[in-house]
C-alpha atoms as a PDB file:
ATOM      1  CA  UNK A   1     -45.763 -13.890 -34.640  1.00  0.00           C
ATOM      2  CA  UNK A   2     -43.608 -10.803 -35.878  1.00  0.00           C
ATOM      3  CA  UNK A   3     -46.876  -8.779 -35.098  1.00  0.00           C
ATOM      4  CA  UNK A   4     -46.708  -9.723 -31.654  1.00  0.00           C
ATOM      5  CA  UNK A   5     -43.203  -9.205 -31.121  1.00  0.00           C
ATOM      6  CA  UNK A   6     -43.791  -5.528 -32.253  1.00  0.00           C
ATOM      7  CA  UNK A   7     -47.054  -5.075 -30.247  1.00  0.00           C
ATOM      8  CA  UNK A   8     -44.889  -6.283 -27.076  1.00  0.00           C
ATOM      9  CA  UNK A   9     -42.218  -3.864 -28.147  1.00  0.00           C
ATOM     10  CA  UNK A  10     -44.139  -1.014 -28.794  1.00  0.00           C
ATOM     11  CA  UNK A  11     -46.099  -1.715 -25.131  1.00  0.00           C
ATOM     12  CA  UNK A  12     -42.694  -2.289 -23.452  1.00  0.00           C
ATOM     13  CA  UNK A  13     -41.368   1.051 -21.403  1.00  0.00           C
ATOM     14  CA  UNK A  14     -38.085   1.397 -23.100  1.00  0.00           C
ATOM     15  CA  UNK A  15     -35.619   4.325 -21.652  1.00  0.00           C
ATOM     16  CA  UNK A  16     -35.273   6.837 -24.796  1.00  0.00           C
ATOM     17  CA  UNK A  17     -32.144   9.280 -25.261  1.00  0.00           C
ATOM     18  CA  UNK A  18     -33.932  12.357 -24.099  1.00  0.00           C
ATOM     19  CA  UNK A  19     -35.094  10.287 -20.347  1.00  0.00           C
ATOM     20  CA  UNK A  20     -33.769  12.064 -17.256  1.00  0.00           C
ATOM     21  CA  UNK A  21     -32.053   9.540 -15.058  1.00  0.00           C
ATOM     22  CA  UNK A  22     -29.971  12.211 -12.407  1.00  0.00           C
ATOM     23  CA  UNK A  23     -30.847  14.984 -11.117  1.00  0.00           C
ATOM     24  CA  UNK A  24     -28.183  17.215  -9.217  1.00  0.00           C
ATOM     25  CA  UNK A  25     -28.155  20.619  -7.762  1.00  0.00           C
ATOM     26  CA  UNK A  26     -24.828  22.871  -9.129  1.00  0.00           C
ATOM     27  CA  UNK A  27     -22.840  25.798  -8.017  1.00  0.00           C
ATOM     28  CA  UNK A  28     -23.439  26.753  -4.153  1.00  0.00           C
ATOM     29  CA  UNK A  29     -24.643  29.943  -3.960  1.00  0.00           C
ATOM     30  CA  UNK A  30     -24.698  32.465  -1.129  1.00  0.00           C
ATOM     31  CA  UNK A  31     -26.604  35.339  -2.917  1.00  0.00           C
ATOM     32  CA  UNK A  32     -30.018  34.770  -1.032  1.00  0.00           C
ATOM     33  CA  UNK A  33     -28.743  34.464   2.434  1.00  0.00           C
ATOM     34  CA  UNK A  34     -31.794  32.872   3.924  1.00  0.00           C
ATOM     35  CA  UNK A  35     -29.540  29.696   5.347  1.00  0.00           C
ATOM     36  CA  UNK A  36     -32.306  27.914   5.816  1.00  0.00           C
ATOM     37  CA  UNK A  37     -31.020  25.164   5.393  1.00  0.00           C
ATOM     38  CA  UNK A  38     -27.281  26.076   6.627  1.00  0.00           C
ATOM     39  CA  UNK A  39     -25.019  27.586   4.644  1.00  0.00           C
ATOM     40  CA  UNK A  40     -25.042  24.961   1.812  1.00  0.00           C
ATOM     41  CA  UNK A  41     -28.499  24.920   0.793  1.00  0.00           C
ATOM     42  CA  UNK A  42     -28.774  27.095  -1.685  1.00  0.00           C
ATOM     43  CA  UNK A  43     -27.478  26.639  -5.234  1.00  0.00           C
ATOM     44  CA  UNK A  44     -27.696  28.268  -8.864  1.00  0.00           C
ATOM     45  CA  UNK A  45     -28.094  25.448 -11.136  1.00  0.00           C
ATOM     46  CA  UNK A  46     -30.123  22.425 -11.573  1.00  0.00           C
ATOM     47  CA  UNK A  47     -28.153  19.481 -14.003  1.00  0.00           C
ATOM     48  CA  UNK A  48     -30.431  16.998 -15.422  1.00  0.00           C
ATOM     49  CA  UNK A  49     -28.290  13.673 -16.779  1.00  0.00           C
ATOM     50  CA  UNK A  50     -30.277  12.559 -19.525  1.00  0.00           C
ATOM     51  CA  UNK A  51     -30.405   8.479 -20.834  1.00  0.00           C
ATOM     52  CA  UNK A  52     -27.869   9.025 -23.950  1.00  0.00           C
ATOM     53  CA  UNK A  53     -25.125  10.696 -21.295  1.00  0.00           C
ATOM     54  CA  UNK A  54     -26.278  14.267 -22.362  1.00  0.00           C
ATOM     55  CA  UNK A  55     -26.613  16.844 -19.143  1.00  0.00           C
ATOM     56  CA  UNK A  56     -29.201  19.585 -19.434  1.00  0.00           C
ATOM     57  CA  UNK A  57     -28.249  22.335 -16.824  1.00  0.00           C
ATOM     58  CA  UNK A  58     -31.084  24.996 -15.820  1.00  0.00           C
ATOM     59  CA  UNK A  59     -30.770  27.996 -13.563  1.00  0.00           C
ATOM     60  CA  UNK A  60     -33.800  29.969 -12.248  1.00  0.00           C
ATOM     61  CA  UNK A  61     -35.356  33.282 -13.845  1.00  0.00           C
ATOM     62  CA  UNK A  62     -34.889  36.263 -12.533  1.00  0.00           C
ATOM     63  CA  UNK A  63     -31.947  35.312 -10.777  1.00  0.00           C
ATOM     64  CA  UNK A  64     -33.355  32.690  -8.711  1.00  0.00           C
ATOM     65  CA  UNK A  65     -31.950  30.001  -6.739  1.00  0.00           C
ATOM     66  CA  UNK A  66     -32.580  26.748  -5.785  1.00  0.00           C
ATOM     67  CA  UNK A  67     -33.394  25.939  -2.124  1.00  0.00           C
ATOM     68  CA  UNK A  68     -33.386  22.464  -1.610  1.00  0.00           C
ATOM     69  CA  UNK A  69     -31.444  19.085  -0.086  1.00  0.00           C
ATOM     70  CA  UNK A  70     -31.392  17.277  -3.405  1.00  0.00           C
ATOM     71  CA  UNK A  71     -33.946  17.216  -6.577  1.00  0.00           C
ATOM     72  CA  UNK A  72     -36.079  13.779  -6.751  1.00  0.00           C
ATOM     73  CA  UNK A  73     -36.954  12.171  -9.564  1.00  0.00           C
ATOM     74  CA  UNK A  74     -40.699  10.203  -9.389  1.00  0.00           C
ATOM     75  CA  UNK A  75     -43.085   9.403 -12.476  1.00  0.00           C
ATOM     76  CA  UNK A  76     -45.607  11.932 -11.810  1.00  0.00           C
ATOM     77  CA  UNK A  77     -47.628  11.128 -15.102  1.00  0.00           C
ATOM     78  CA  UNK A  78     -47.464   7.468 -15.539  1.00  0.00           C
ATOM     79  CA  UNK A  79     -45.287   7.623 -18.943  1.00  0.00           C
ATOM     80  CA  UNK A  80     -42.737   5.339 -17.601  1.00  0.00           C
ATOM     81  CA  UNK A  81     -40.423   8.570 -17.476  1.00  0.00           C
ATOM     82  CA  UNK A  82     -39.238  10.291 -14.218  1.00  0.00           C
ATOM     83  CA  UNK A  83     -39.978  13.801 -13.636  1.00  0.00           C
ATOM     84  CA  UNK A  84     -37.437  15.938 -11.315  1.00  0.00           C
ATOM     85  CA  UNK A  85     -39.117  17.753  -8.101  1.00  0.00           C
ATOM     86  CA  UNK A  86     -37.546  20.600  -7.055  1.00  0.00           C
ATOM     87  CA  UNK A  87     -37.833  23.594  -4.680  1.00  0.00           C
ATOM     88  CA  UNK A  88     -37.182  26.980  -6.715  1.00  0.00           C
ATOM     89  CA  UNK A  89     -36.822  30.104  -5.046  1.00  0.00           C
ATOM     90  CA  UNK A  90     -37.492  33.714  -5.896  1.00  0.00           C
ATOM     91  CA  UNK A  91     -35.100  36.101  -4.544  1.00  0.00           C
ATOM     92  CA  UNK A  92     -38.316  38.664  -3.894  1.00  0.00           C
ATOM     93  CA  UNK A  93     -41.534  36.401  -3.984  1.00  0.00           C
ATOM     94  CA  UNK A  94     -39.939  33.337  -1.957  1.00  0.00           C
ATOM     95  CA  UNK A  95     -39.993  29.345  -2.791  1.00  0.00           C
ATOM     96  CA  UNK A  96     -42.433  27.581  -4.953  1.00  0.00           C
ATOM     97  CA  UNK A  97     -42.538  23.990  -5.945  1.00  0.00           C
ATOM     98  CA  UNK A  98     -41.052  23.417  -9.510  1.00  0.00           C
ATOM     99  CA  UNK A  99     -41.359  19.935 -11.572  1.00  0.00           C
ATOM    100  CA  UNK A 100     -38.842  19.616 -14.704  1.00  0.00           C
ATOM    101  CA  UNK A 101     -38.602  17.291 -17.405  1.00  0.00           C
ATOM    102  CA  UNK A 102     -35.626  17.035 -20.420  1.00  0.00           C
ATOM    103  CA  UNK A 103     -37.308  19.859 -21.855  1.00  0.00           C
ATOM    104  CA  UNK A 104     -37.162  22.415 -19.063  1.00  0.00           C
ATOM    105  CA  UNK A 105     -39.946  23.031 -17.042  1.00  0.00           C
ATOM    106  CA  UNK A 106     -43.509  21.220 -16.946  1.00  0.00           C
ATOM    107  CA  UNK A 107     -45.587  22.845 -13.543  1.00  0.00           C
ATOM    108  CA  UNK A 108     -44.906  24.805 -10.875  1.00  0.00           C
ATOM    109  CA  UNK A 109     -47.089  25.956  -7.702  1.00  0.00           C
ATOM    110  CA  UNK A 110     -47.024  30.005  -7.207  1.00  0.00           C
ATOM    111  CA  UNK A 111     -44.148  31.562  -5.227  1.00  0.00           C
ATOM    112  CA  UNK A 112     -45.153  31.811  -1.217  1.00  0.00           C
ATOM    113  CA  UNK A 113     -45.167  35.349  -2.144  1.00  0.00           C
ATOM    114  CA  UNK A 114     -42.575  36.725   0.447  1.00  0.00           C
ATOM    115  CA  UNK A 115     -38.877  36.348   0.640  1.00  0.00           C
ATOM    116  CA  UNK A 116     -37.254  34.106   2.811  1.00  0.00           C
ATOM    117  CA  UNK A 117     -40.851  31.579   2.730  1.00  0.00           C
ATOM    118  CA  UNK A 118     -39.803  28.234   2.307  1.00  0.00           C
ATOM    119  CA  UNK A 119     -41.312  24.834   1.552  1.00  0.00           C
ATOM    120  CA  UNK A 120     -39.402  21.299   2.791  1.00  0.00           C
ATOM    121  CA  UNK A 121     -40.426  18.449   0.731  1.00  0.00           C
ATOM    122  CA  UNK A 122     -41.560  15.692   2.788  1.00  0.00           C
ATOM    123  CA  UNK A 123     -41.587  12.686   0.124  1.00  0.00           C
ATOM    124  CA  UNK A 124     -43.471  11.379  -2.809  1.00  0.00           C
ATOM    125  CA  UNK A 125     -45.553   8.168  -2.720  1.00  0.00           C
ATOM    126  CA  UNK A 126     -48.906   6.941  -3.717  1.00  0.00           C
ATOM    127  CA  UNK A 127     -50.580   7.999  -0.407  1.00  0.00           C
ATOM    128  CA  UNK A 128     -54.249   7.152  -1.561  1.00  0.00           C
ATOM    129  CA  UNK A 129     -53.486   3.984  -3.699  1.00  0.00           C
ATOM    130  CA  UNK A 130     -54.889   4.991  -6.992  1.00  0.00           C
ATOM    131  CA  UNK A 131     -51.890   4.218  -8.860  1.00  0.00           C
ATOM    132  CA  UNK A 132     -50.232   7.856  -9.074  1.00  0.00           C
ATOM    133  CA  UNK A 133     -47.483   9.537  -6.629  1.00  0.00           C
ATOM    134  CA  UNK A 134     -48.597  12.453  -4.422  1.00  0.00           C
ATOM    135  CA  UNK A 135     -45.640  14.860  -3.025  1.00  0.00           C
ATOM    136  CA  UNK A 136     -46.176  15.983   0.193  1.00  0.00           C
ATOM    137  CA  UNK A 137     -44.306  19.064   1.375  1.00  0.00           C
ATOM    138  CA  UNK A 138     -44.165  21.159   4.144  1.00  0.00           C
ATOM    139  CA  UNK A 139     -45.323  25.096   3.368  1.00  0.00           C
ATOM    140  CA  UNK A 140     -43.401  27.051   5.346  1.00  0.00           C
ATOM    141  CA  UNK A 141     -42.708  24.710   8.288  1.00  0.00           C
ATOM    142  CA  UNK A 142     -41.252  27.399  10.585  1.00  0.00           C
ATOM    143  CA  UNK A 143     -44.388  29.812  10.325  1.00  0.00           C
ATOM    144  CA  UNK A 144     -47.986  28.324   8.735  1.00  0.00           C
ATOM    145  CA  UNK A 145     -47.096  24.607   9.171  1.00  0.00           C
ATOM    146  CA  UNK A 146     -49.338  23.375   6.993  1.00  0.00           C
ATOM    147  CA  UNK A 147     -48.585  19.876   5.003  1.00  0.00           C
ATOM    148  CA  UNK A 148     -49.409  20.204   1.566  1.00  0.00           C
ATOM    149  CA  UNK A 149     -50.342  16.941  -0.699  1.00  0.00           C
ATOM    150  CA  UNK A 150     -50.199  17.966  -4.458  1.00  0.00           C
ATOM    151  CA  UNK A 151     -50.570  15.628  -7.836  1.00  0.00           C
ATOM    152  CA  UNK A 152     -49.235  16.550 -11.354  1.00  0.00           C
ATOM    153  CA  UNK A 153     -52.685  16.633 -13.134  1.00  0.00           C
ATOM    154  CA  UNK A 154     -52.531  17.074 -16.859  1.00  0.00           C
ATOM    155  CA  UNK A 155     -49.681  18.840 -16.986  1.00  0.00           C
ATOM    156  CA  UNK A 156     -50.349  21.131 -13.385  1.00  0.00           C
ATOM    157  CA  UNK A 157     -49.475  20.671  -9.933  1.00  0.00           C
ATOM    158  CA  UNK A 158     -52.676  20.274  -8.181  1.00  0.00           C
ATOM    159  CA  UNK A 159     -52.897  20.891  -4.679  1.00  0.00           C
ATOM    160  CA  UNK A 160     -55.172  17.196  -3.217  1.00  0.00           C
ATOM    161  CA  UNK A 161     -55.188  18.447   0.295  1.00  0.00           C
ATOM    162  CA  UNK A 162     -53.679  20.137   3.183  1.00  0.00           C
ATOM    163  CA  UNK A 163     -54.236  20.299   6.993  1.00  0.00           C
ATOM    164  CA  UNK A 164     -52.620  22.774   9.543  1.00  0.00           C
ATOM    165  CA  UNK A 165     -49.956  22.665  12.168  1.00  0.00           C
ATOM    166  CA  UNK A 166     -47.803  20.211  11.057  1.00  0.00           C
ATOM    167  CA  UNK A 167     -44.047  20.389  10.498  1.00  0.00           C
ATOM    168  CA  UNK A 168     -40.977  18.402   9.551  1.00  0.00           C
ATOM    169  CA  UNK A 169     -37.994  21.152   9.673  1.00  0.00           C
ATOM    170  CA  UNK A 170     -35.672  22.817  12.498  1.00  0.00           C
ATOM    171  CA  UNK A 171     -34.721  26.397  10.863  1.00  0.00           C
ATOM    172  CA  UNK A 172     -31.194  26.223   9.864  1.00  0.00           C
ATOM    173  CA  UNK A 173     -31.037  22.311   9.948  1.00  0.00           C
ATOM    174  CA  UNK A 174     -29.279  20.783   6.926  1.00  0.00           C
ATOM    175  CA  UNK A 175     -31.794  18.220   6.380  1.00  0.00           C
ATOM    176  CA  UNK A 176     -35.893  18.290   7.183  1.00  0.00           C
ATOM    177  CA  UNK A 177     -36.672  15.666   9.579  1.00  0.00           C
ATOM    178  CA  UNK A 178     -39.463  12.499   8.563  1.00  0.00           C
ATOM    179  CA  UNK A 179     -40.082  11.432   5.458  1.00  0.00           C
ATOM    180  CA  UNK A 180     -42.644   8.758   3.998  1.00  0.00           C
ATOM    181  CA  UNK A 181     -43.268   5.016   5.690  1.00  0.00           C
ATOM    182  CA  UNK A 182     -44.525   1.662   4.203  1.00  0.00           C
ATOM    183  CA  UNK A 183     -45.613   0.155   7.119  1.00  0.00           C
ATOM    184  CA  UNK A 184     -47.832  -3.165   5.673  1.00  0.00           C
ATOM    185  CA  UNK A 185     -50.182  -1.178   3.654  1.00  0.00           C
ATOM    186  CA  UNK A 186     -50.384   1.707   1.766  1.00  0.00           C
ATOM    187  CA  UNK A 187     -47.362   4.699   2.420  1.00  0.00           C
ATOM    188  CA  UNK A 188     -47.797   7.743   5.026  1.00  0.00           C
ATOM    189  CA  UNK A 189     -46.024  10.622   5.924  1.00  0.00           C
ATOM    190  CA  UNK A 190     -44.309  10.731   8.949  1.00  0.00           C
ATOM    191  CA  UNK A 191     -43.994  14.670  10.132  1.00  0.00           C
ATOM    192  CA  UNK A 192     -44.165  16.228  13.730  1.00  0.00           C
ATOM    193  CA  UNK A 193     -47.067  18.666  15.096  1.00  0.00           C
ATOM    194  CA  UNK A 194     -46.134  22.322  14.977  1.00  0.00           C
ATOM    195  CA  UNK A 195     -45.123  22.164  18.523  1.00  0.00           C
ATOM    196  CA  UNK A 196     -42.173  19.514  17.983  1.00  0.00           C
ATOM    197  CA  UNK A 197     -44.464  17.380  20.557  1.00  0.00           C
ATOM    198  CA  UNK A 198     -45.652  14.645  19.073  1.00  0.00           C
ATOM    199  CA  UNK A 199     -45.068  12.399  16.274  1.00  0.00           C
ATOM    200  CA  UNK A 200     -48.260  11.818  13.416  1.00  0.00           C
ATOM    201  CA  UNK A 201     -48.390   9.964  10.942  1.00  0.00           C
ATOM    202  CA  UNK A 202     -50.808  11.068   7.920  1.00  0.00           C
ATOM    203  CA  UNK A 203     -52.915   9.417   4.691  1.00  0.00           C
ATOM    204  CA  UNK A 204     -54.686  10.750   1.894  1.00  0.00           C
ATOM    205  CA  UNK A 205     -58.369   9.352   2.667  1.00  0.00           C
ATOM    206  CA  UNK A 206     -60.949  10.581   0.022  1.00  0.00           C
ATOM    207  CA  UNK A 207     -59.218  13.882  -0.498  1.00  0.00           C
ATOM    208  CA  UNK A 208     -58.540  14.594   3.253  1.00  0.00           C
ATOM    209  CA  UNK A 209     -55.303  14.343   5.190  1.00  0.00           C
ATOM    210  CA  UNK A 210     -55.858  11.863   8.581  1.00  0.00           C
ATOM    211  CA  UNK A 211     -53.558  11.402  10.644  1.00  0.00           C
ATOM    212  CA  UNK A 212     -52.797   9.554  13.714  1.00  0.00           C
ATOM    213  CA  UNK A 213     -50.123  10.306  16.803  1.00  0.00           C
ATOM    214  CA  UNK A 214     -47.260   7.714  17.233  1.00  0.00           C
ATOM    215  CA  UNK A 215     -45.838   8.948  20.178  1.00  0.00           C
ATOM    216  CA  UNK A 216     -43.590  11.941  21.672  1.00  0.00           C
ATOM    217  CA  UNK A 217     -41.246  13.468  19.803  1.00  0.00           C
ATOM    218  CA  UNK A 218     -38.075  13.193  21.594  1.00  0.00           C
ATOM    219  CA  UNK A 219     -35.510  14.619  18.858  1.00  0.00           C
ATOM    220  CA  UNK A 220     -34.406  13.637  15.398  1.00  0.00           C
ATOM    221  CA  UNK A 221     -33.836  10.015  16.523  1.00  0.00           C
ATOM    222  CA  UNK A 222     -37.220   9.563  17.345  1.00  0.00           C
ATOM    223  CA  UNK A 223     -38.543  10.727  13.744  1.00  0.00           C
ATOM    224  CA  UNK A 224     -36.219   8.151  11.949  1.00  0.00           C
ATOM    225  CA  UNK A 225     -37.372   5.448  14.306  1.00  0.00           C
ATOM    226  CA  UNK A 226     -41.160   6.384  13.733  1.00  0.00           C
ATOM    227  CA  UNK A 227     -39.909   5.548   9.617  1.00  0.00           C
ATOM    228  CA  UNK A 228     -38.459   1.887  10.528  1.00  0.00           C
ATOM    229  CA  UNK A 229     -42.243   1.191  11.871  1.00  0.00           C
END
């Protein structure tokens, strides 16, 4: 019987002292200037609240910033632990996507390779239904508009999949517009085409983005209607 009771322990996802469980961006910062997301979306420090009520705060290298609405935390890896997404921005080489843990960070994607290049996180959900979150973004949604599907794959982002002319983000809006649906089956991301005409909704099928059109885009409304199915 005691056997048991430890087996069940040891198998039970307990939160440890070292688990993130906030995320929060710190100290506004207008050094970049890029405003792409108004004149508050750019900060210099990432605080991580950790299980024990330690905080972990983290600012860029090389002077970098952070370029983002609000980190997200999402078990990437299936420990039972939530990672933090973030967008992370170099002042020369432009925005990449960043994924920390207690310890700092664990993957990143390569900078855009420009200044002022941004990505807009869309969501994360299991999009395919094999048991582990994808995070869709948005790479550069004011100039290539291409939706970007990537997986943290022993210990790397890994880009799944990607398909053109696709965007979720006014420039200079403080929020991206869209965001990830449940509508009775598996999630899908809800963005606009590249013209702000139409509304599509898109799955991971087999390693390929499809999507399907769910009517005109008639302004933000619209959008957050499309995510109440």
């Amino acid at each position: 019987m005691r056997a048991l009771l430890a087996a069940l322990l040891l198998a039970w996802p307990v939160a440890t002292s070292a688990q993130v469980v906030g995320a929060a961006y710190d100290a506004p910062s207008h050094r970049y200037g890029h405003n792409v997301l108004g004149t508050q979306g750019e900060w210099d420090a990432l605080v991580l609240t950790l299980a024990d009520g330690r905080q972990v705060r983290i600012v860029p290298p090389d002077a970098g910033i952070f370029e983002d609405t609000a980190p997200r935390l999402a078990d990437l890896d299936g420990d039972g632990a939530p990672e933090v997404v973030t967008v992370r921005t170099s002042l020369t080489r432009g925005a990449a996507l960043v994924v920390y843990g207690p310890e700092g960070e664990i993957a990143a994607t390569p900078p855009i390779g420009a200044p002022h290049r941004w990505i807009a996180v869309v969501g994360i959900a299991d999009l395919d239904g094999d048991g582990r979150p994808e995070i869709a973004v948005v790479d550069r949604p004011h100039l290539a508009k291409v939706l970007r599907l990537y997986g943290l794959r022993d210990g790397r982002l890994v880009e799944l999949a990607a398909a053109g002319g696709l965007t979720n983000h006014h420039f200079g809006e403080a929020t991206p517009e869209g965001g990830i649906r449940t509508c009775g089956g598996l999630p899908e991301v809800v963005v606009a085409d590249g013209q702000w005409q139409r509304i599509l909704a898109a799955r991971l099928v087999a390693g390929r983005i499809l999507g399907r059109d769910l009517g005109r885009y008639r302004g933000p409304a619209s959008l957050a209607a499309a995510l109440r199915c």
